[in-house]
PDB file of N, CA and C in Angstrom:
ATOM      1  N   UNK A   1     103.272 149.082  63.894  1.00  0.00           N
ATOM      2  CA  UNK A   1     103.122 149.649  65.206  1.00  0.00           C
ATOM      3  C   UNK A   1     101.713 149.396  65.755  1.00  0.00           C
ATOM      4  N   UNK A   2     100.744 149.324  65.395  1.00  0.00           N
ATOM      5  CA  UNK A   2      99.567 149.586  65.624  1.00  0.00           C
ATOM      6  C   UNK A   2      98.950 147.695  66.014  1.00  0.00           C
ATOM      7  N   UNK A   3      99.550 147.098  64.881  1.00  0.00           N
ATOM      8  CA  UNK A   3      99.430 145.812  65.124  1.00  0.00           C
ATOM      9  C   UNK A   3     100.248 144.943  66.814  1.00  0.00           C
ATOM     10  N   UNK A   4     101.478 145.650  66.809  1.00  0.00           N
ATOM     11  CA  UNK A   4     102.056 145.096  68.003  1.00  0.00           C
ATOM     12  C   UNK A   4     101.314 145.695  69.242  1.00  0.00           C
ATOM     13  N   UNK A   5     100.710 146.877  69.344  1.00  0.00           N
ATOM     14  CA  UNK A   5      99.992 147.975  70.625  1.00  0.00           C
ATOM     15  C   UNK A   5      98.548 146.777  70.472  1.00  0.00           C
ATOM     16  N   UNK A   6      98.363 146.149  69.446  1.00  0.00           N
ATOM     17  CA  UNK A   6      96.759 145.333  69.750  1.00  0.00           C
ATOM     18  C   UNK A   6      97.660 144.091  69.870  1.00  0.00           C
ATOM     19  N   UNK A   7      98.420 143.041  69.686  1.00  0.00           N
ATOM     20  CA  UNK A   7      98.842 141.761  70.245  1.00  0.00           C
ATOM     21  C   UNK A   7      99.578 142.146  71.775  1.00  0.00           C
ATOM     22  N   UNK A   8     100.386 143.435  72.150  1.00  0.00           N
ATOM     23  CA  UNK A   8      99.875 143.499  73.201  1.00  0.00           C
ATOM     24  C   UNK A   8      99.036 143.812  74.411  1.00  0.00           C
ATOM     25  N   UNK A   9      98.551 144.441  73.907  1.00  0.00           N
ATOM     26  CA  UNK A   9      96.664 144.174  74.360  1.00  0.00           C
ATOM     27  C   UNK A   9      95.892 143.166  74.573  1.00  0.00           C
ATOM     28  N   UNK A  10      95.918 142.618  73.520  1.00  0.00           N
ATOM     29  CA  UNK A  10      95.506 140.882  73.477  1.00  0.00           C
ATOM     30  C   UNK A  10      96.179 140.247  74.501  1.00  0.00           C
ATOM     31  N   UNK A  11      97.721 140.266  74.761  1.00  0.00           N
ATOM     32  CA  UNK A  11      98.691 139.204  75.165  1.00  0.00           C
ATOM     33  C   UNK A  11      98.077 140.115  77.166  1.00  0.00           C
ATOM     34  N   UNK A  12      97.846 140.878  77.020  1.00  0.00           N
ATOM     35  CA  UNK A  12      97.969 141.363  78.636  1.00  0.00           C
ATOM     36  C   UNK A  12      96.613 141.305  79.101  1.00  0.00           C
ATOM     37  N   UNK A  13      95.560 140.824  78.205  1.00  0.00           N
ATOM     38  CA  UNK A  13      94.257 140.625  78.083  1.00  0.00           C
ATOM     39  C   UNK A  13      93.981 139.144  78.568  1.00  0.00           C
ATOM     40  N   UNK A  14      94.897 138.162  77.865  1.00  0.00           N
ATOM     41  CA  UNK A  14      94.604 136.684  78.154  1.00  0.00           C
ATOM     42  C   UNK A  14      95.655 136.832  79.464  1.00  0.00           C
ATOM     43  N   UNK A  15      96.856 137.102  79.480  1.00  0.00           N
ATOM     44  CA  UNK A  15      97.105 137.040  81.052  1.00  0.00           C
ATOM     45  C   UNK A  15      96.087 137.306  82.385  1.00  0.00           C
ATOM     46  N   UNK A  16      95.780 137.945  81.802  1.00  0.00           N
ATOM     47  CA  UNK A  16      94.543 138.638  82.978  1.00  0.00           C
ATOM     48  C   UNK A  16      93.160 137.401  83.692  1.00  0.00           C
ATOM     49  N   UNK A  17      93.143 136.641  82.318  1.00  0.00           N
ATOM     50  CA  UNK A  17      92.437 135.848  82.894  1.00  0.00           C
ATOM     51  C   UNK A  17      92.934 134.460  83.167  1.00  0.00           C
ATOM     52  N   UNK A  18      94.150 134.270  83.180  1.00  0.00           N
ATOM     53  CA  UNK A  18      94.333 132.844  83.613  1.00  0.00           C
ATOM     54  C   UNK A  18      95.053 133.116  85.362  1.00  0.00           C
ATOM     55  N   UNK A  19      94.723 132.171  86.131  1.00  0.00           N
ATOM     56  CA  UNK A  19      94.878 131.514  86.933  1.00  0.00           C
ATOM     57  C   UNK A  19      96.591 131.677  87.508  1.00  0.00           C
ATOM     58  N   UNK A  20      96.862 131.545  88.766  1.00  0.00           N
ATOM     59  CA  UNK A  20      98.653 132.473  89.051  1.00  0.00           C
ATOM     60  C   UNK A  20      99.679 131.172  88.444  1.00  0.00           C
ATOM     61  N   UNK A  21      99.208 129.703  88.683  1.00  0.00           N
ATOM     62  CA  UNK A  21      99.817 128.922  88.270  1.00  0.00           C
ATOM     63  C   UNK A  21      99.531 128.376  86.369  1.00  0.00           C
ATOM     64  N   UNK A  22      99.000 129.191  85.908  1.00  0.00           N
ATOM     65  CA  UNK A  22      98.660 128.786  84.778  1.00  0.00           C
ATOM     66  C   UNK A  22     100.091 129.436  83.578  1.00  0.00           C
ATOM     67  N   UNK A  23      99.988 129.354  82.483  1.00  0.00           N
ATOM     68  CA  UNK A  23     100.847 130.371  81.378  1.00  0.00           C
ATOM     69  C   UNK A  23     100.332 130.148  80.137  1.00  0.00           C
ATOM     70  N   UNK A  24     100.911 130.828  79.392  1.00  0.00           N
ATOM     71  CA  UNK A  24     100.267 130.867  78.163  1.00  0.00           C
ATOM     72  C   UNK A  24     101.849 131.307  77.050  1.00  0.00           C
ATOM     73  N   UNK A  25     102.430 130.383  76.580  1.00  0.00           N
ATOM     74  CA  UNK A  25     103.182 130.673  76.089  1.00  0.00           C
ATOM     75  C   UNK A  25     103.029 130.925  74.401  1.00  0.00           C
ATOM     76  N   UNK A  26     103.597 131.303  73.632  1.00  0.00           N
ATOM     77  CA  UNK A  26     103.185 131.862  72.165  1.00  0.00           C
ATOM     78  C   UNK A  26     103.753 129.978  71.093  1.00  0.00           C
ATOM     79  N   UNK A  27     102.606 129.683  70.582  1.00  0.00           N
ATOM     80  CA  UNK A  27     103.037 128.692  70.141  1.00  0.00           C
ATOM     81  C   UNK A  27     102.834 128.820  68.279  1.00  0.00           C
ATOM     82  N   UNK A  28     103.461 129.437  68.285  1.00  0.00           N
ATOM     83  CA  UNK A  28     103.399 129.830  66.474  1.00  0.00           C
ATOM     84  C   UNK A  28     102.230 130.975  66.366  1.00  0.00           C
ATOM     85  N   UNK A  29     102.442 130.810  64.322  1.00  0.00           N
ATOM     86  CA  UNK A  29     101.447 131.981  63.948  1.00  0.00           C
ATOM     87  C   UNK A  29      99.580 132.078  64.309  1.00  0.00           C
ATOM     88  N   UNK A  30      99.265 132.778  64.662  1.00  0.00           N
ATOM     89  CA  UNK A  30      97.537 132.460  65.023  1.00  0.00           C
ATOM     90  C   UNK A  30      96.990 131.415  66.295  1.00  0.00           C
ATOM     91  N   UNK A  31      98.311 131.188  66.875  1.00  0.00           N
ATOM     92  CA  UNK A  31      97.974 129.683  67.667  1.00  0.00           C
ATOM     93  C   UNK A  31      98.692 130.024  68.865  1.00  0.00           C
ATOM     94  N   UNK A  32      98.039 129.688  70.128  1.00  0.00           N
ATOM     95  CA  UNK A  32      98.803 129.548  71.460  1.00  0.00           C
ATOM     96  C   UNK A  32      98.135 128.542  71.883  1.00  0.00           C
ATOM     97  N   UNK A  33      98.794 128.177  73.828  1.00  0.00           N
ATOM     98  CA  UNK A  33      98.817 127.177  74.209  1.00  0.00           C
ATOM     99  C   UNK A  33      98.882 127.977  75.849  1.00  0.00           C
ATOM    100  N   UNK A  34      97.491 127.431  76.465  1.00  0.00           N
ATOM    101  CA  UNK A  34      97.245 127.710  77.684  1.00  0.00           C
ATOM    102  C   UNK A  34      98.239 125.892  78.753  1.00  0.00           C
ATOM    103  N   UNK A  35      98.834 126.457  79.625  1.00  0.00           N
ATOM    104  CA  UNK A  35      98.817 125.135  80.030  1.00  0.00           C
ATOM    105  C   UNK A  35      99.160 125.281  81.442  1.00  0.00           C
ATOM    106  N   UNK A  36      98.152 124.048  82.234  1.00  0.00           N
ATOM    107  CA  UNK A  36      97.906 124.205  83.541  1.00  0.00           C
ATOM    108  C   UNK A  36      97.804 123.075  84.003  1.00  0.00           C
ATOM    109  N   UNK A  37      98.514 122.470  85.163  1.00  0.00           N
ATOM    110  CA  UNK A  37      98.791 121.770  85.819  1.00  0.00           C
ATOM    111  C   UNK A  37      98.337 121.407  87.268  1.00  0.00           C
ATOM    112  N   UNK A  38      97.549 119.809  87.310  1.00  0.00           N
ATOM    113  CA  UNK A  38      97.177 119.768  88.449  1.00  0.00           C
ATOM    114  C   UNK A  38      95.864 120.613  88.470  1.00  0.00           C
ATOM    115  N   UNK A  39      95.006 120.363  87.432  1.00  0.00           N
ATOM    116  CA  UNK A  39      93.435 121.186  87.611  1.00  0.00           C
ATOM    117  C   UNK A  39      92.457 120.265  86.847  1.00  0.00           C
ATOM    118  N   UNK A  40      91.505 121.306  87.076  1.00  0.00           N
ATOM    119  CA  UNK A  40      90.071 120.229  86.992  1.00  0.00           C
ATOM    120  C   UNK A  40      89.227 120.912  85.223  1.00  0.00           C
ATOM    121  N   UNK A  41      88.104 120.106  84.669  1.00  0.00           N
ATOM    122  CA  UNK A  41      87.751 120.569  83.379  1.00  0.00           C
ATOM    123  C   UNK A  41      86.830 121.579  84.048  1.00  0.00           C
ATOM    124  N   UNK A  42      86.536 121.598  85.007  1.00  0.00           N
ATOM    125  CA  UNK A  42      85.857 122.754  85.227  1.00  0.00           C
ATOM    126  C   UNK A  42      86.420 124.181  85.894  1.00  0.00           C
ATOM    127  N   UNK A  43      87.453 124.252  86.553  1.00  0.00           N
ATOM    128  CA  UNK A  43      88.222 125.064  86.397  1.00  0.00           C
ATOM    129  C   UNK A  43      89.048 125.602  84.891  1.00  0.00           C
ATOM    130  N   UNK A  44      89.236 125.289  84.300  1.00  0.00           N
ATOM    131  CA  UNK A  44      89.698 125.034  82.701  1.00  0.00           C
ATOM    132  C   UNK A  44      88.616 125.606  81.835  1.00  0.00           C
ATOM    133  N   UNK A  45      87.438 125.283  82.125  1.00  0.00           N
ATOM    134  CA  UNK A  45      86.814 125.897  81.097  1.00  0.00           C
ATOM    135  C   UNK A  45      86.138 127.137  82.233  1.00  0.00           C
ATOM    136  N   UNK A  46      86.094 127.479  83.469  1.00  0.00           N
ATOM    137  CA  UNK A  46      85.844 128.935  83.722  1.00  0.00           C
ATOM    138  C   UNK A  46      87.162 129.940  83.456  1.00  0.00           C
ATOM    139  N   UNK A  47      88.295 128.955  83.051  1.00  0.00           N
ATOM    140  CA  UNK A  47      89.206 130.144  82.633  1.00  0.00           C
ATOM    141  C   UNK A  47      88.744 130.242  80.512  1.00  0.00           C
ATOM    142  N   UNK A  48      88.416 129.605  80.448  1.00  0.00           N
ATOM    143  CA  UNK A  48      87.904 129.391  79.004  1.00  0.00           C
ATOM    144  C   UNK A  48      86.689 130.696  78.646  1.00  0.00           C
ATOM    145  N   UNK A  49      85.691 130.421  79.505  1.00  0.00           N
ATOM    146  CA  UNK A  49      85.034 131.919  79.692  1.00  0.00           C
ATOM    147  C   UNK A  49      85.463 132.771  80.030  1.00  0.00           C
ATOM    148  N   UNK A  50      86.224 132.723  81.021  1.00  0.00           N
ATOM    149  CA  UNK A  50      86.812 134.933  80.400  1.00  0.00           C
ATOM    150  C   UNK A  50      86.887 134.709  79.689  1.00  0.00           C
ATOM    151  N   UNK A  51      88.073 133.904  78.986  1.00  0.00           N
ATOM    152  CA  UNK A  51      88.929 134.592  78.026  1.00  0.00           C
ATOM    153  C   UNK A  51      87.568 135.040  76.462  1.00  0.00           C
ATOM    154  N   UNK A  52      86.789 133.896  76.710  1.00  0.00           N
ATOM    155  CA  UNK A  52      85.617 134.128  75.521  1.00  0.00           C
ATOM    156  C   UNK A  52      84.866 135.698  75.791  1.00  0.00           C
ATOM    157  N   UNK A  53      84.853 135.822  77.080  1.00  0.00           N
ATOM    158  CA  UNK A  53      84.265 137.067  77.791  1.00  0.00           C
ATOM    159  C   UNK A  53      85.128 138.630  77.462  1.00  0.00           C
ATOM    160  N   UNK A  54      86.007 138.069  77.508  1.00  0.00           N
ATOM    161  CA  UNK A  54      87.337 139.670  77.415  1.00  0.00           C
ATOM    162  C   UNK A  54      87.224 139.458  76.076  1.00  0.00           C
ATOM    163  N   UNK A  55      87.493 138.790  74.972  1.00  0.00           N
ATOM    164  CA  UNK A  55      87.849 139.313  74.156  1.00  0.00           C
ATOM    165  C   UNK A  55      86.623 139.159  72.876  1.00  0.00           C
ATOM    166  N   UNK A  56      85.319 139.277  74.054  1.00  0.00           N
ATOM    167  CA  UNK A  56      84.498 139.885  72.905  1.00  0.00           C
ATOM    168  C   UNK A  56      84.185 141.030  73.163  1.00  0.00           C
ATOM    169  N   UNK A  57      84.827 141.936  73.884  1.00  0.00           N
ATOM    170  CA  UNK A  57      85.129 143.322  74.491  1.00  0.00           C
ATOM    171  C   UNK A  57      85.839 144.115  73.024  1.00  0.00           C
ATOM    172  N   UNK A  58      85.582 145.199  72.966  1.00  0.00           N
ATOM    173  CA  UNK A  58      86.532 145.811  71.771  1.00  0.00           C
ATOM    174  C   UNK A  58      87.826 146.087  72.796  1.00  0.00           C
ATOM    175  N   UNK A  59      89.218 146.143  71.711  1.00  0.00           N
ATOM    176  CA  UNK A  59      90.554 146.487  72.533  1.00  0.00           C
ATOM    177  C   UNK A  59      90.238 148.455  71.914  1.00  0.00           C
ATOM    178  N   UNK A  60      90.552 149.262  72.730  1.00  0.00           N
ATOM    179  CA  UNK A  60      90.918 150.528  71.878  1.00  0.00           C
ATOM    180  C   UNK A  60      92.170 150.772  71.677  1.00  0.00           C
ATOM    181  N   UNK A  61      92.608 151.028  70.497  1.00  0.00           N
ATOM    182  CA  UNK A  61      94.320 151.565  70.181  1.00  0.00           C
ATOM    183  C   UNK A  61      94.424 152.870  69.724  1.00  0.00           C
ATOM    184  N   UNK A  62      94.518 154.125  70.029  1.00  0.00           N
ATOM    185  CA  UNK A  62      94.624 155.450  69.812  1.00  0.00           C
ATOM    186  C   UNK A  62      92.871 155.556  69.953  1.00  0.00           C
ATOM    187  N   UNK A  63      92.075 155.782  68.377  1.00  0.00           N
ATOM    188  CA  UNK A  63      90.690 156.091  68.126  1.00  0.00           C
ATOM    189  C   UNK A  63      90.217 155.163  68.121  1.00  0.00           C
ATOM    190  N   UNK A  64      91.069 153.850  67.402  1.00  0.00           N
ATOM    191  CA  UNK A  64      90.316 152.753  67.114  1.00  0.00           C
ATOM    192  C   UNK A  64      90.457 151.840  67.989  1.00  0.00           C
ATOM    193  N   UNK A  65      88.891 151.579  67.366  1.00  0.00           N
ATOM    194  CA  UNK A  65      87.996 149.876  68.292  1.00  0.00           C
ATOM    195  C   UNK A  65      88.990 148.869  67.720  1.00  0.00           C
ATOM    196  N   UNK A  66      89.291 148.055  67.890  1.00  0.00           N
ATOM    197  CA  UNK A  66      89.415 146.491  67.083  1.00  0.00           C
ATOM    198  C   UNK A  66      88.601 145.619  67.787  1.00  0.00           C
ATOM    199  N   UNK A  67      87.961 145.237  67.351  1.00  0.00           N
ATOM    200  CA  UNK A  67      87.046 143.868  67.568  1.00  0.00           C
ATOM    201  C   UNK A  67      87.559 142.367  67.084  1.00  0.00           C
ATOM    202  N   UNK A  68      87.729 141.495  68.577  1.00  0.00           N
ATOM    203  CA  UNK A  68      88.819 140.441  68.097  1.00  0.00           C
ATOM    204  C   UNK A  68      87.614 139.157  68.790  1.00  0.00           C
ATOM    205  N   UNK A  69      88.613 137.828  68.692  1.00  0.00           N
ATOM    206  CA  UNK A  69      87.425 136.512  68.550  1.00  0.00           C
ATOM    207  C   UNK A  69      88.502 135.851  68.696  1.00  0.00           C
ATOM    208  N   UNK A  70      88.022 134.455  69.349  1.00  0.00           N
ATOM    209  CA  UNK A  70      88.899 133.670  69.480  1.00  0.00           C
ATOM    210  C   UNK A  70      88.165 132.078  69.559  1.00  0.00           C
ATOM    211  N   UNK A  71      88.796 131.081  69.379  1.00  0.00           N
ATOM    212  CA  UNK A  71      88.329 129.359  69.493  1.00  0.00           C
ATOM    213  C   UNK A  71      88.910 128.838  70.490  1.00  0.00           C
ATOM    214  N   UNK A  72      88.670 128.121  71.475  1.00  0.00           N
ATOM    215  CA  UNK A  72      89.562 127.329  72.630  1.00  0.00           C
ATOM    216  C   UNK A  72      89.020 126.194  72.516  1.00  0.00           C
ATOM    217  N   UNK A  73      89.840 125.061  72.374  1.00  0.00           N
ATOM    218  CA  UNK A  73      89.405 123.689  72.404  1.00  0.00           C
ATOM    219  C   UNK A  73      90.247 123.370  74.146  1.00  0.00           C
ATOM    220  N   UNK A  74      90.034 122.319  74.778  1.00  0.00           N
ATOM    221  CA  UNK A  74      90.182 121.755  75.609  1.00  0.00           C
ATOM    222  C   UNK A  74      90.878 120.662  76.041  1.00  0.00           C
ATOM    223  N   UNK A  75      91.705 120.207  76.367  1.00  0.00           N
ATOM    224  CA  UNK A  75      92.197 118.361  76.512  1.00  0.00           C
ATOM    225  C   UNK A  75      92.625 118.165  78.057  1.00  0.00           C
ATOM    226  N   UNK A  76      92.758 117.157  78.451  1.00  0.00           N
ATOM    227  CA  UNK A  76      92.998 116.927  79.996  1.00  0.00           C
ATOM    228  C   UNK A  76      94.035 115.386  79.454  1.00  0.00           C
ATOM    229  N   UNK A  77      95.238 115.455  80.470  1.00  0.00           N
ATOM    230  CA  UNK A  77      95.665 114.064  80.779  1.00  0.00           C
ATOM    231  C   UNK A  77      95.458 113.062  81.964  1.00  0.00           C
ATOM    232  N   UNK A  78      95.039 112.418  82.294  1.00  0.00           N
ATOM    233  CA  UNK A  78      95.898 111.107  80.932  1.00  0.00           C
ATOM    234  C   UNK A  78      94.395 110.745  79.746  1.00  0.00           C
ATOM    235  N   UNK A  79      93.099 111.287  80.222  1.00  0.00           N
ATOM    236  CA  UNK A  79      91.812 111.236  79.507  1.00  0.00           C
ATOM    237  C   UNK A  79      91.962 111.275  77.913  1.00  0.00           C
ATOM    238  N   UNK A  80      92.774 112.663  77.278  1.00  0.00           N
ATOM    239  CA  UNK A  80      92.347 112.986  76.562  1.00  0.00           C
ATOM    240  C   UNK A  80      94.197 112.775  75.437  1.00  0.00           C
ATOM    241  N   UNK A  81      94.780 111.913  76.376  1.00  0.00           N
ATOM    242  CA  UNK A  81      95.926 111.608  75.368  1.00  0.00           C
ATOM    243  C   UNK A  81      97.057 111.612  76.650  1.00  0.00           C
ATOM    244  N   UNK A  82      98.584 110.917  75.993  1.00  0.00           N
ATOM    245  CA  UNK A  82      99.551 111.014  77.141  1.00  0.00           C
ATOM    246  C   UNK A  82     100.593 111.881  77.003  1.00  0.00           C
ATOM    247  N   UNK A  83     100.606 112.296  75.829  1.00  0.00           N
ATOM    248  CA  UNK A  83     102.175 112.994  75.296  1.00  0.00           C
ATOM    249  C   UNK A  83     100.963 114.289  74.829  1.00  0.00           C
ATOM    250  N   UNK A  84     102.250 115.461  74.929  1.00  0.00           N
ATOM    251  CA  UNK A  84     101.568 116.549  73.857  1.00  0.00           C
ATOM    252  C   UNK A  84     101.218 116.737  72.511  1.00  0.00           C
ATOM    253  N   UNK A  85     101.732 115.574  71.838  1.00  0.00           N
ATOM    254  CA  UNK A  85     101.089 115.713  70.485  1.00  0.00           C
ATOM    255  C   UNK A  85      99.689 115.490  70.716  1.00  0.00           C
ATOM    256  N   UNK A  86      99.376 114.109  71.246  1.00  0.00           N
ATOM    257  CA  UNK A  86      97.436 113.765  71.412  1.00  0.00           C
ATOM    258  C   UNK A  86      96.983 115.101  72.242  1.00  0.00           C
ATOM    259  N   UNK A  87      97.737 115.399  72.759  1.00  0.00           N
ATOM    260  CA  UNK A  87      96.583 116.537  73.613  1.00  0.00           C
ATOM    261  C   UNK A  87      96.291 117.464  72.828  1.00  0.00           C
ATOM    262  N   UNK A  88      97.757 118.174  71.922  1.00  0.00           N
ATOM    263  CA  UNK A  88      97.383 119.530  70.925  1.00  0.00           C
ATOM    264  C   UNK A  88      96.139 119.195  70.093  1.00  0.00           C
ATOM    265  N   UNK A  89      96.792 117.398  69.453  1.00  0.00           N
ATOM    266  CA  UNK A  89      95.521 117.697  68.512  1.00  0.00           C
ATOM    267  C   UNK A  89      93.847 117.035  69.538  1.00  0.00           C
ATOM    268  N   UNK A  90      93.804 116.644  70.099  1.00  0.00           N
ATOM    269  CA  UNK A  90      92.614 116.599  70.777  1.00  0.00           C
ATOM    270  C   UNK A  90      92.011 118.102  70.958  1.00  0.00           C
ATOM    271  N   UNK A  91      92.743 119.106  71.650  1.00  0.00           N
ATOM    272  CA  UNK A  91      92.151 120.446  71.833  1.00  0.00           C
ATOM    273  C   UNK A  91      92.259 120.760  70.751  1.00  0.00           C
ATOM    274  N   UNK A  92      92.531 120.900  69.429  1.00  0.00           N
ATOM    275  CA  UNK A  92      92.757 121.341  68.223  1.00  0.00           C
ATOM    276  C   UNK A  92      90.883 121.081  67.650  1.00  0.00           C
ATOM    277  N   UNK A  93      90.867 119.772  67.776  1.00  0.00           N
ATOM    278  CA  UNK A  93      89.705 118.740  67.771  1.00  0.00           C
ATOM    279  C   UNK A  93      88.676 119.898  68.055  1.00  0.00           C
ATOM    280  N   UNK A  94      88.438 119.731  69.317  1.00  0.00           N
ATOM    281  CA  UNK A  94      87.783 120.124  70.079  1.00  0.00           C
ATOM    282  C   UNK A  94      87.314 121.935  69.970  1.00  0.00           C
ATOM    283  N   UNK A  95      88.083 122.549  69.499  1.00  0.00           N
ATOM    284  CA  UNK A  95      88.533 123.638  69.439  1.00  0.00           C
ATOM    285  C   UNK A  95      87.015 124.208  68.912  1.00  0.00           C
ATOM    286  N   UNK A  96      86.096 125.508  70.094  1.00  0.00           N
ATOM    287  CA  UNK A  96      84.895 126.030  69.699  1.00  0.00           C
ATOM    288  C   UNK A  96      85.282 127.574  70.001  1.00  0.00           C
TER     289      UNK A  96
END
């Protein structure tokens, strides 16, 4: 219980900072996938700062703080690969 009240916290936390055309769908264990269409690396990485920004915020769940962290790597097409495999692992790459 306590674990699902902080992933959704987390999950309504990274919504918050992406962009109306952006999403963020759940791509396995420990791992998601921001993806946005038709944008620039600099738009991309000011959504990259919130998210570095919010979630070095504590979440509170009842008493407790949790203190959470996260890595975002980056990729752009057609630059940084053409299919989604080169892009995952390019942002994988990349991933600070």
């Amino acid at each position: 219980m306590f674990g699902d009240q902080l992933l959704q916290a987390v999950s309504l936390a990274l919504l918050s900072c992406l962009e109306e055309d952006q999403c963020w769908p759940d791509w396995g264990e420990m791992n998601s996938l921001s993806l946005a269409a038709h944008t620039s690396q600099a738009a991309l990485e000011a959504v990259a700062s919130r998210i570095l920004t919010r979630l070095r915020q504590p979440f509170r769940i009842g008493l407790i703080e949790v203190y959470t962290g996260c890595a975002i790597g980056i990729s752009l097409a057609p630059r940084h690969g053409q299919d989604s495999e080169s892009l995952i692992r390019t942002a994988d790459t990349a991933n600070v």
